[in-house]
N, C-alpha and C. Protein backbone atom coordinates (compact mmCIF):
# COMPACT_ATOMS: atom_id res chain seq x y z
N UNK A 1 -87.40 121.08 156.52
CA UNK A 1 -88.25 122.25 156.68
C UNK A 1 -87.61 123.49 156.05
N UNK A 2 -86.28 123.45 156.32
CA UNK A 2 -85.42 124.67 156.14
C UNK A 2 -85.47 124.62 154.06
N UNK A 3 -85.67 123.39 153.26
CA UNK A 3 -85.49 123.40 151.88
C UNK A 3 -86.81 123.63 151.58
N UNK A 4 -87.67 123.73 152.55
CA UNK A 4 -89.09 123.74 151.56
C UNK A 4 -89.19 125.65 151.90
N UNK A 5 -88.72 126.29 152.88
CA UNK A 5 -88.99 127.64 153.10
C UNK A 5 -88.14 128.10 151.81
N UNK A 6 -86.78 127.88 151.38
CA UNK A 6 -85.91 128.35 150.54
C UNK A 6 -86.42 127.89 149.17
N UNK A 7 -87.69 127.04 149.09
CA UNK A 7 -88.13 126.94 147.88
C UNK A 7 -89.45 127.95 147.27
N UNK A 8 -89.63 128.11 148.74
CA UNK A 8 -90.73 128.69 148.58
C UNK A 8 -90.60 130.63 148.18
N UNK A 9 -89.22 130.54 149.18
CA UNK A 9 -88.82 132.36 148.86
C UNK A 9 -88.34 132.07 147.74
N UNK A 10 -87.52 131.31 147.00
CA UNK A 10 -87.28 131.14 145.46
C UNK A 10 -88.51 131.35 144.55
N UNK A 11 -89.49 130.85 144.77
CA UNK A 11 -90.99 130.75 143.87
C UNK A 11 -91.03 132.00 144.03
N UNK A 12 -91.30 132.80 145.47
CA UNK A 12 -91.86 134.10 145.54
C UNK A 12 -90.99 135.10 144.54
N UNK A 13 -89.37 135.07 144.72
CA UNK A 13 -89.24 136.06 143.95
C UNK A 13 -89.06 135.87 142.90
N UNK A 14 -89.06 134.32 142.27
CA UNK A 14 -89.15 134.37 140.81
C UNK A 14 -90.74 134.50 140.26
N UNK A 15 -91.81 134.80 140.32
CA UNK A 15 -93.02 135.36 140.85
C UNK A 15 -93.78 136.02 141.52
N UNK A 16 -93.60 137.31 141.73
CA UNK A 16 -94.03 138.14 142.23
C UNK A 16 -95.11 138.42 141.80
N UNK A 17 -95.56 138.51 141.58
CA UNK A 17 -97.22 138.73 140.72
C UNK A 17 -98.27 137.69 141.21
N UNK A 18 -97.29 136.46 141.67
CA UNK A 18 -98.24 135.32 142.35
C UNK A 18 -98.89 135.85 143.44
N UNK A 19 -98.36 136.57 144.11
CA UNK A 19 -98.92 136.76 145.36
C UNK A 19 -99.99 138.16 145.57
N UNK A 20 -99.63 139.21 144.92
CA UNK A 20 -100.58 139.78 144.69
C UNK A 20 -101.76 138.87 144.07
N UNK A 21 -101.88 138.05 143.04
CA UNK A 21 -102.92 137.68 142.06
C UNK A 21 -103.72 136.89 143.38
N UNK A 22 -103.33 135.97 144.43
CA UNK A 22 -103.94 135.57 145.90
C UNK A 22 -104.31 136.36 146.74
N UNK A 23 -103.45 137.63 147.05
CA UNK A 23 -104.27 138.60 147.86
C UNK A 23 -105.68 139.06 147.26
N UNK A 24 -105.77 139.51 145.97
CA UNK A 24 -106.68 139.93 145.01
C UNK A 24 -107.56 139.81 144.47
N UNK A 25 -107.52 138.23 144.76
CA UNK A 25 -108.81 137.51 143.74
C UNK A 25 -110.05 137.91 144.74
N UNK A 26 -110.47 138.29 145.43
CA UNK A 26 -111.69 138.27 145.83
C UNK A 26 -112.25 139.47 145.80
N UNK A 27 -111.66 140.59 145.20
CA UNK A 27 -112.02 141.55 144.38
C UNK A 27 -112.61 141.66 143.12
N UNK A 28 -112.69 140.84 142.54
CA UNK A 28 -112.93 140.30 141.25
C UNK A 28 -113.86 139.41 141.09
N UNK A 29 -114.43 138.83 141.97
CA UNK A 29 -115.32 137.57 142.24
C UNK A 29 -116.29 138.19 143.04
N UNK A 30 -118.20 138.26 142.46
CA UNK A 30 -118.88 138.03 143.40
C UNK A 30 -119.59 136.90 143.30
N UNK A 31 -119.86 136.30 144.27
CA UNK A 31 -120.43 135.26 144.72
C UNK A 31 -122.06 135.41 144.99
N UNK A 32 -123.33 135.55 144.67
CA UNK A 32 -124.40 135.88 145.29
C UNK A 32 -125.44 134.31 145.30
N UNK A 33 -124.49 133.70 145.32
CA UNK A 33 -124.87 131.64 145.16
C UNK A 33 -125.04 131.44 146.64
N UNK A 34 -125.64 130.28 147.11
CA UNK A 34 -125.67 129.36 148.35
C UNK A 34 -124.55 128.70 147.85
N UNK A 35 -124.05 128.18 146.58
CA UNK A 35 -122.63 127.28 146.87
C UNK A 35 -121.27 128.19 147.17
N UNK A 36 -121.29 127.41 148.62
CA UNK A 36 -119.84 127.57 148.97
C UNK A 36 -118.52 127.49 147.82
N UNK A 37 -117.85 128.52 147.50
CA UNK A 37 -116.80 128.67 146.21
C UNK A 37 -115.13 128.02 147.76
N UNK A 38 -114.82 127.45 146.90
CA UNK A 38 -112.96 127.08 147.28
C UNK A 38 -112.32 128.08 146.81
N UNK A 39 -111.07 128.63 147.51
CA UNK A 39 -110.35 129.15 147.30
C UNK A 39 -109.61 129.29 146.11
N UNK A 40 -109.57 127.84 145.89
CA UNK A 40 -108.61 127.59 144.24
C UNK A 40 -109.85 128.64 142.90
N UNK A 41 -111.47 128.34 143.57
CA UNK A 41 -112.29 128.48 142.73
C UNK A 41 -112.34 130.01 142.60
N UNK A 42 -112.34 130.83 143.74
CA UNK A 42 -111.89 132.20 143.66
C UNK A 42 -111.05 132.79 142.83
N UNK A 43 -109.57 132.16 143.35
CA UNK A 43 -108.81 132.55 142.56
C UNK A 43 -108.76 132.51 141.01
N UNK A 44 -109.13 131.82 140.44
CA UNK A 44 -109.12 130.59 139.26
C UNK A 44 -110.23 132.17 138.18
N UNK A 45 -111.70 131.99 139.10
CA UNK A 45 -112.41 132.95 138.78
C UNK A 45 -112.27 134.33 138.35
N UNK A 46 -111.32 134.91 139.37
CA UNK A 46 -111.04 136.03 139.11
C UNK A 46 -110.54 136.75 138.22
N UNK A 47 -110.01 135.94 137.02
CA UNK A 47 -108.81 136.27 135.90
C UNK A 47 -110.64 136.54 134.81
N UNK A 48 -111.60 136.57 134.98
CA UNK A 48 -112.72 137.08 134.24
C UNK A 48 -112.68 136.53 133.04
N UNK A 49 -113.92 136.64 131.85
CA UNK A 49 -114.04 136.11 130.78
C UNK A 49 -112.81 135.87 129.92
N UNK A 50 -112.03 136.80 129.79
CA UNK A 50 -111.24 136.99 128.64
C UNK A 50 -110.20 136.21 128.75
N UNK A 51 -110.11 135.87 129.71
CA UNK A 51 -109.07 134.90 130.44
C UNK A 51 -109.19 133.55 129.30
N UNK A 52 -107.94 133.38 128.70
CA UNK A 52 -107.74 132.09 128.05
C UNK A 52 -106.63 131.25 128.16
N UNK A 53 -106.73 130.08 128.45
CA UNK A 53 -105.82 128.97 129.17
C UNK A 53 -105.17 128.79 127.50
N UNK A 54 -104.20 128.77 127.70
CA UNK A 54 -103.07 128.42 126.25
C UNK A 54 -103.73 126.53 125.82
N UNK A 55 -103.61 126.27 124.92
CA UNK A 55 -103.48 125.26 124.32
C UNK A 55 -102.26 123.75 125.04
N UNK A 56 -102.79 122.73 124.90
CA UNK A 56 -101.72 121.76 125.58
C UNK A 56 -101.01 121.46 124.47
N UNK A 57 -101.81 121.18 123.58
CA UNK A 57 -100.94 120.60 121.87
C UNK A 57 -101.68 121.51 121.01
N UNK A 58 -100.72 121.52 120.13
CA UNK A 58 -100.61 121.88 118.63
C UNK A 58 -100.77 121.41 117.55
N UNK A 59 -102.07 121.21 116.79
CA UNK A 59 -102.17 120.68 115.82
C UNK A 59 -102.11 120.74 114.45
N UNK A 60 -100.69 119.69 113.96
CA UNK A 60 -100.15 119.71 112.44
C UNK A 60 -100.44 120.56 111.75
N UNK A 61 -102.23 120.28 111.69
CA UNK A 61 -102.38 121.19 109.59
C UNK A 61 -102.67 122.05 110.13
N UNK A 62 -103.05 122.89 111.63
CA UNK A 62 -103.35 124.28 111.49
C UNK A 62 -101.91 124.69 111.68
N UNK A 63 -100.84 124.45 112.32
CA UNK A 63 -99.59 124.79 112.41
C UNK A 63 -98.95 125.11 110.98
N UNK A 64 -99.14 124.20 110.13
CA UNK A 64 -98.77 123.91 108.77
C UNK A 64 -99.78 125.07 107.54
N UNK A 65 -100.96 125.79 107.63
CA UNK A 65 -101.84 126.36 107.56
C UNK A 65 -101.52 127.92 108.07
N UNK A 66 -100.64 127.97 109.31
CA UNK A 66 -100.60 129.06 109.93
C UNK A 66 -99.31 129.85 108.90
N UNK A 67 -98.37 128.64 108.98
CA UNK A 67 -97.16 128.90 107.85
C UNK A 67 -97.09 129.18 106.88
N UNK A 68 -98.30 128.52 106.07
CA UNK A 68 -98.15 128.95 104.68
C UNK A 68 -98.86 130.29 104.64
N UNK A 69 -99.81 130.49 105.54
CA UNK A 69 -100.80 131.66 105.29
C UNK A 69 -99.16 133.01 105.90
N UNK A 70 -98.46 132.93 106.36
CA UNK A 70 -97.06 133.96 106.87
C UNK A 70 -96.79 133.88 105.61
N UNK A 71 -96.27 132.73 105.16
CA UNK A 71 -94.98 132.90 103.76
C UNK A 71 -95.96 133.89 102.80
N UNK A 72 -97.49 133.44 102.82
CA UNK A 72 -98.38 134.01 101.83
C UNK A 72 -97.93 135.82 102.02
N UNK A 73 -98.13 135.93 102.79
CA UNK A 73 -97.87 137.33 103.02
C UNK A 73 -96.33 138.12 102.98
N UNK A 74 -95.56 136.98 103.16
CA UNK A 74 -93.90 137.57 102.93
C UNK A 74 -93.73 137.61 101.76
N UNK A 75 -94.43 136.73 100.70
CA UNK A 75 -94.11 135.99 99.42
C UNK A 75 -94.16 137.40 98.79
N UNK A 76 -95.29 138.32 98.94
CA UNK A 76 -95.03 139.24 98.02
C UNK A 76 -93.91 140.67 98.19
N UNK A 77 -93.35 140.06 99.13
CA UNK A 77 -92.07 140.94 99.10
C UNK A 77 -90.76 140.58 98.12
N UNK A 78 -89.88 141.33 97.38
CA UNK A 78 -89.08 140.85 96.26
C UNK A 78 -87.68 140.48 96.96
N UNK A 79 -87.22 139.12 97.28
CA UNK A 79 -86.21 138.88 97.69
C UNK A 79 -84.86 139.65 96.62
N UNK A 80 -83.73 139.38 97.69
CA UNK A 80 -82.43 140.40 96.26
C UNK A 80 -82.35 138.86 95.64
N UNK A 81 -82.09 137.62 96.09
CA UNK A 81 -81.94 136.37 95.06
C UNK A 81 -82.86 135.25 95.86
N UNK A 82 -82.80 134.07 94.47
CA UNK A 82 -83.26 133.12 94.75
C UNK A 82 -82.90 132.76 95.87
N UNK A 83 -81.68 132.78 96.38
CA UNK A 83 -81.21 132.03 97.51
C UNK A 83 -81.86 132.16 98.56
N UNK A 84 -82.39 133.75 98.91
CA UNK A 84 -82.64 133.83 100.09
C UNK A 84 -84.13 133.60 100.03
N UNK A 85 -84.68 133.30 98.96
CA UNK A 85 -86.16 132.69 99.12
C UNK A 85 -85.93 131.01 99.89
N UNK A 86 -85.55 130.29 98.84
CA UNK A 86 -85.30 129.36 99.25
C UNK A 86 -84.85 128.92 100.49
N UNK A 87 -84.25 129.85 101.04
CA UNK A 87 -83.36 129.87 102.67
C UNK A 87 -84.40 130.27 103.60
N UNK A 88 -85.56 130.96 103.14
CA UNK A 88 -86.66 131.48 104.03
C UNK A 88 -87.06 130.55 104.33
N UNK A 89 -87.90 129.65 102.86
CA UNK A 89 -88.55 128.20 102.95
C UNK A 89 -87.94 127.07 103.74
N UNK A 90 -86.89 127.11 103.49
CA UNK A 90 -85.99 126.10 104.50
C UNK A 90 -86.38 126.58 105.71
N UNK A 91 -86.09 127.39 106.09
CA UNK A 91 -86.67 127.98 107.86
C UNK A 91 -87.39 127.86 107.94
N UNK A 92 -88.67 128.25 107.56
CA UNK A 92 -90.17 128.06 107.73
C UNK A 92 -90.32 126.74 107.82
N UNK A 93 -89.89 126.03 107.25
CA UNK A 93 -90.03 123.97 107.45
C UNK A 93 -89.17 123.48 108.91
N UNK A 94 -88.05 124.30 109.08
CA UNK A 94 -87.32 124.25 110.08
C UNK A 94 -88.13 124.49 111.33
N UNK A 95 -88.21 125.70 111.29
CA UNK A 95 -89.19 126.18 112.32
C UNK A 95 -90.23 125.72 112.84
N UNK A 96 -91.23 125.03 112.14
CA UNK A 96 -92.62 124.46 112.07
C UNK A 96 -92.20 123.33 112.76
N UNK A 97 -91.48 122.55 112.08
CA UNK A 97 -91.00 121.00 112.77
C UNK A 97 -90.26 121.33 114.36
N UNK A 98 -89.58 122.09 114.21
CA UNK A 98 -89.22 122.57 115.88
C UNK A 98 -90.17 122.37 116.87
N UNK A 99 -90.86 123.76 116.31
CA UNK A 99 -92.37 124.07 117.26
C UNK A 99 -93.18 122.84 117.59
N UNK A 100 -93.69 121.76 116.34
CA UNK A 100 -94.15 120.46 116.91
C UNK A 100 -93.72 119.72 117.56
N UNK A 101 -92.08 119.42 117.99
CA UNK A 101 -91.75 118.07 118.42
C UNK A 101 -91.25 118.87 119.72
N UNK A 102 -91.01 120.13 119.98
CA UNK A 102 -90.65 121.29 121.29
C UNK A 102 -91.74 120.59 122.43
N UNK A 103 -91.47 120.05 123.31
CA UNK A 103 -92.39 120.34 124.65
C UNK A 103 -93.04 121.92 124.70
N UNK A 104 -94.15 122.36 125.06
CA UNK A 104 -94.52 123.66 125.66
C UNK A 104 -94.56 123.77 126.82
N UNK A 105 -93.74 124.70 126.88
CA UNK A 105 -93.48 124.93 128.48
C UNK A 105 -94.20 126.17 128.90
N UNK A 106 -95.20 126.45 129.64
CA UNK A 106 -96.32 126.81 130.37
C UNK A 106 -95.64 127.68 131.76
N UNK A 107 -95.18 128.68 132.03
CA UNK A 107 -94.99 129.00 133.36
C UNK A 107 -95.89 130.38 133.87
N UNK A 108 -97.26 129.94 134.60
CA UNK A 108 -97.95 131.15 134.73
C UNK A 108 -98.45 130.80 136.24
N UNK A 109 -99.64 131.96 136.51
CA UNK A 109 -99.46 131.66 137.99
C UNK A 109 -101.18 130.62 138.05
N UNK A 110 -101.34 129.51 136.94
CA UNK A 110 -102.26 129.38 137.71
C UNK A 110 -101.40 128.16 137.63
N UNK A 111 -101.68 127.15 138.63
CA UNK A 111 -101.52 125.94 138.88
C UNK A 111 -102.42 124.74 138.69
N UNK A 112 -102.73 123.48 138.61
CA UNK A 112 -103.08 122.26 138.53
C UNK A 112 -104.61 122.15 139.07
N UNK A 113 -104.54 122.67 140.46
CA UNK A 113 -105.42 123.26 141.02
C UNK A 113 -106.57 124.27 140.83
N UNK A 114 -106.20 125.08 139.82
CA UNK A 114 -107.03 126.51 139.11
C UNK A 114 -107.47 125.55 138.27
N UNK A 115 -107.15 124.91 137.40
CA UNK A 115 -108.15 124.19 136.24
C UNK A 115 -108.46 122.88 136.74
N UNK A 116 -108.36 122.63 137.37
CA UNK A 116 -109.34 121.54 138.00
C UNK A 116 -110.36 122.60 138.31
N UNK A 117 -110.50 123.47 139.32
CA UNK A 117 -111.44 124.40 139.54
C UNK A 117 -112.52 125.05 138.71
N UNK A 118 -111.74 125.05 137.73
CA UNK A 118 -112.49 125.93 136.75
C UNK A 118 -113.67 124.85 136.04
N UNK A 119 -113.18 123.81 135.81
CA UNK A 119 -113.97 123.10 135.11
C UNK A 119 -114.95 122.46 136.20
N UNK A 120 -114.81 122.78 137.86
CA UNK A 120 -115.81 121.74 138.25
C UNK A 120 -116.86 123.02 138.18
N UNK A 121 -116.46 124.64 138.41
CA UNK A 121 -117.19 125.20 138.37
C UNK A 121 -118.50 125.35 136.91
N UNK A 122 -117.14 124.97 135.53
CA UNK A 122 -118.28 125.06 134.68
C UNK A 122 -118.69 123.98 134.11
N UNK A 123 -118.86 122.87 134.99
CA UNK A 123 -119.48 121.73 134.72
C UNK A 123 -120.81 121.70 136.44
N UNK A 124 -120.73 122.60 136.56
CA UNK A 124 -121.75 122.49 137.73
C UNK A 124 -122.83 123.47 137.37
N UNK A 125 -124.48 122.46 136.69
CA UNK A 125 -125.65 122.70 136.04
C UNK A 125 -126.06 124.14 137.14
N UNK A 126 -125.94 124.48 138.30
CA UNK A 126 -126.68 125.45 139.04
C UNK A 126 -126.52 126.75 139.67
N UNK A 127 -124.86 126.59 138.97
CA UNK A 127 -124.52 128.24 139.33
C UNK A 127 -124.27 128.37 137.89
N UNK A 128 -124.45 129.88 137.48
CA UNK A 128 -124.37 130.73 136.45
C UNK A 128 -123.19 131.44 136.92
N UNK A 129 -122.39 131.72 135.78
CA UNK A 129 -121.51 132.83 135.64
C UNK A 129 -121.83 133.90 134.53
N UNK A 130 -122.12 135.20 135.56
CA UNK A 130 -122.74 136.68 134.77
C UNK A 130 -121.36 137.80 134.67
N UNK A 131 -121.48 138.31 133.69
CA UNK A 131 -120.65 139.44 133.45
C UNK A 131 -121.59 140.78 134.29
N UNK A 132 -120.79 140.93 135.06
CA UNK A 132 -121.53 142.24 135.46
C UNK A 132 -121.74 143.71 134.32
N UNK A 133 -122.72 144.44 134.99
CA UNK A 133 -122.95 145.56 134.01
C UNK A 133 -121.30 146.43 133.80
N UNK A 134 -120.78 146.99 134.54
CA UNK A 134 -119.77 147.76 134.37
C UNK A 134 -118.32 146.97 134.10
N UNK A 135 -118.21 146.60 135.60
CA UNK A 135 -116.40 146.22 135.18
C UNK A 135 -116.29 144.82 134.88
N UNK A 136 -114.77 143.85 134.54
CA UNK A 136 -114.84 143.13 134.44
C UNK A 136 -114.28 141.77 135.24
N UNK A 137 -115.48 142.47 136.58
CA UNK A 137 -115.59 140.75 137.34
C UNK A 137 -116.26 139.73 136.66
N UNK A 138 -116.50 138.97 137.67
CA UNK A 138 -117.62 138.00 137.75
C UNK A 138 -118.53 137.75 138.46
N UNK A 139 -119.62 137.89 137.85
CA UNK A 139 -120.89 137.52 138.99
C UNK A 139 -121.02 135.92 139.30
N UNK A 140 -121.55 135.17 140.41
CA UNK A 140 -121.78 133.98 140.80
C UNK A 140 -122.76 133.95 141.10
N UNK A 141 -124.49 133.63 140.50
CA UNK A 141 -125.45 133.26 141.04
C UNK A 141 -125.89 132.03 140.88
N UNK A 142 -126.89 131.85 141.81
CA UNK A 142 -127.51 130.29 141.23
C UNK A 142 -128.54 130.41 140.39
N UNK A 143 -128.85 129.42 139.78
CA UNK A 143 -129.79 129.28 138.71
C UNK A 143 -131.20 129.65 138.99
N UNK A 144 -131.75 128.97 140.27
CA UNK A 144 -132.91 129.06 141.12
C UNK A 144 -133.44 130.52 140.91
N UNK A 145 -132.02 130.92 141.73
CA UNK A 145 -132.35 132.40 142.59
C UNK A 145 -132.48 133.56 141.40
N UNK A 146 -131.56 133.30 140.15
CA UNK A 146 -131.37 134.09 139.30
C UNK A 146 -133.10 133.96 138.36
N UNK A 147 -133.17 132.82 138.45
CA UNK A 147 -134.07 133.09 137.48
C UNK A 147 -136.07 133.90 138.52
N UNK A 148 -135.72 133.19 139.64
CA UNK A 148 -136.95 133.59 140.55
C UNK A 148 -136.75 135.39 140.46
N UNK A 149 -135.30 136.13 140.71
CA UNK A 149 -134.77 137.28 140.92
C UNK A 149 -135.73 137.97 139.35
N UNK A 150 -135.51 137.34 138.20
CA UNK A 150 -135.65 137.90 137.16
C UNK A 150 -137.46 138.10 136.76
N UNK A 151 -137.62 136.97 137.54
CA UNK A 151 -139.18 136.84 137.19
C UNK A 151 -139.95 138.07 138.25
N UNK A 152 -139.36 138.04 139.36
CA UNK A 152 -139.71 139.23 140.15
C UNK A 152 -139.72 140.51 139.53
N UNK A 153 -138.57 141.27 138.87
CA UNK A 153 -138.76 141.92 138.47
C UNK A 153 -139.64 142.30 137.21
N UNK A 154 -139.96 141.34 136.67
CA UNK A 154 -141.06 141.67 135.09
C UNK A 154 -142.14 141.41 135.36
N UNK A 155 -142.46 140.86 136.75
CA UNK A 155 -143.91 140.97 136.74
C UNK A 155 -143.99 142.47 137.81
N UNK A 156 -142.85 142.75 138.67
CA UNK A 156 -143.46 144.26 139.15
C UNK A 156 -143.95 145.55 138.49
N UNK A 157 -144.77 145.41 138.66
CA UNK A 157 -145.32 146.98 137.55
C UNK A 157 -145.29 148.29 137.85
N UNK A 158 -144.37 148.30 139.13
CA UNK A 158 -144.18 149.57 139.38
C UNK A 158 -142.50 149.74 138.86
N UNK A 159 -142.19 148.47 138.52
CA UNK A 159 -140.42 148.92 137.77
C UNK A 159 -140.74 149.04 136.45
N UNK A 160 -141.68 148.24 135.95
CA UNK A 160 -141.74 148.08 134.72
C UNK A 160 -142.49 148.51 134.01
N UNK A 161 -142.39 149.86 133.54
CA UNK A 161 -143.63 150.26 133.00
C UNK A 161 -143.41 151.34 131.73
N UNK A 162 -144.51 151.15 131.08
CA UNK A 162 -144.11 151.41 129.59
C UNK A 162 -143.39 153.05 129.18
N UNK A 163 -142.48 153.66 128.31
CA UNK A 163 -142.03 154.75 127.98
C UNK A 163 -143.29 155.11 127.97
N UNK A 164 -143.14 156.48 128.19
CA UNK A 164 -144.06 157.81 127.94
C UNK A 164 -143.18 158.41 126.42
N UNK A 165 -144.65 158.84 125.47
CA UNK A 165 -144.12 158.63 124.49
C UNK A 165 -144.31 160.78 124.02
């Protein structure tokens, strides 16, 4: 009991940000669905659109593509000798081959749990995820409600009614 508490104050202070980002998430998340959201799904949610999960692998020719398009742009700088061109190119091949055969090591605060989440949320046909008008949460409605909500309003004719010109 006593190694899992000392692992756990280890996590906390090598992560501090974890725990705010759990107090927090439900600031960031509205929900206006009948489906019940999980906690993981809250949290997971809350990091909003822009939110992008890094890559698991790296693939060759864009890696190889990414390199030449750098050298493209160093190339027109005037080295003092051949050597140190050549010594660039050597690195740049060095480097590239590193980066592919390197494990990526990933240390952020979402866990195993957050992307499982994420994907059951956006593999589930009946809730919508809306950007709200102003800031950048997330809205949660259902499909039903959203679309009955929308039809309500365009047929009321006392919201909807033409500019005065």
């Amino acid at each position: 009991m006593n190694s899992i508490k000392l692992r756990l104050e280890k996590f906390r202070t090598k992560f501090p940000l974890y725990d705010e980002f759990l107090r927090k998430a439900t600031k960031f998340v509205q929900n206006l669905s009948t489906t019940e959201l999980s906690r993981p799904q809250v949290e997971a949610s809350s990091l909003g659109f822009n939110f992008k999960c890094p890559p698991k692998n790296v693939h060759k020719i864009y890696l190889q593509a990414s390199f030449e398009q750098l050298y493209e742009q160093i190339s027109e700088l005037t080295p003092y000798c051949d050597d140190n061109r050549n010594w660039f190119k050597a690195k740049r091949v060095d480097l590239a081959q590193s980066f592919l055969t390197a494990a990526i090591q990933q240390q952020g605060i979402l866990r195993h749990k957050h992307y499982q989440s994420l994907k059951q949320l956006w593999n589930n046909p009946n809730l919508w995820l809306l950007k709200p008008d102003k800031e950048q949460n997330v809205v949660m409605t259902g499909k039903e409600e959203y679309i009955t909500k929308v039809i309500n309003i365009l047929e009321d004719r006392d919201k909807s009614k033409p500019a005065p010109k």
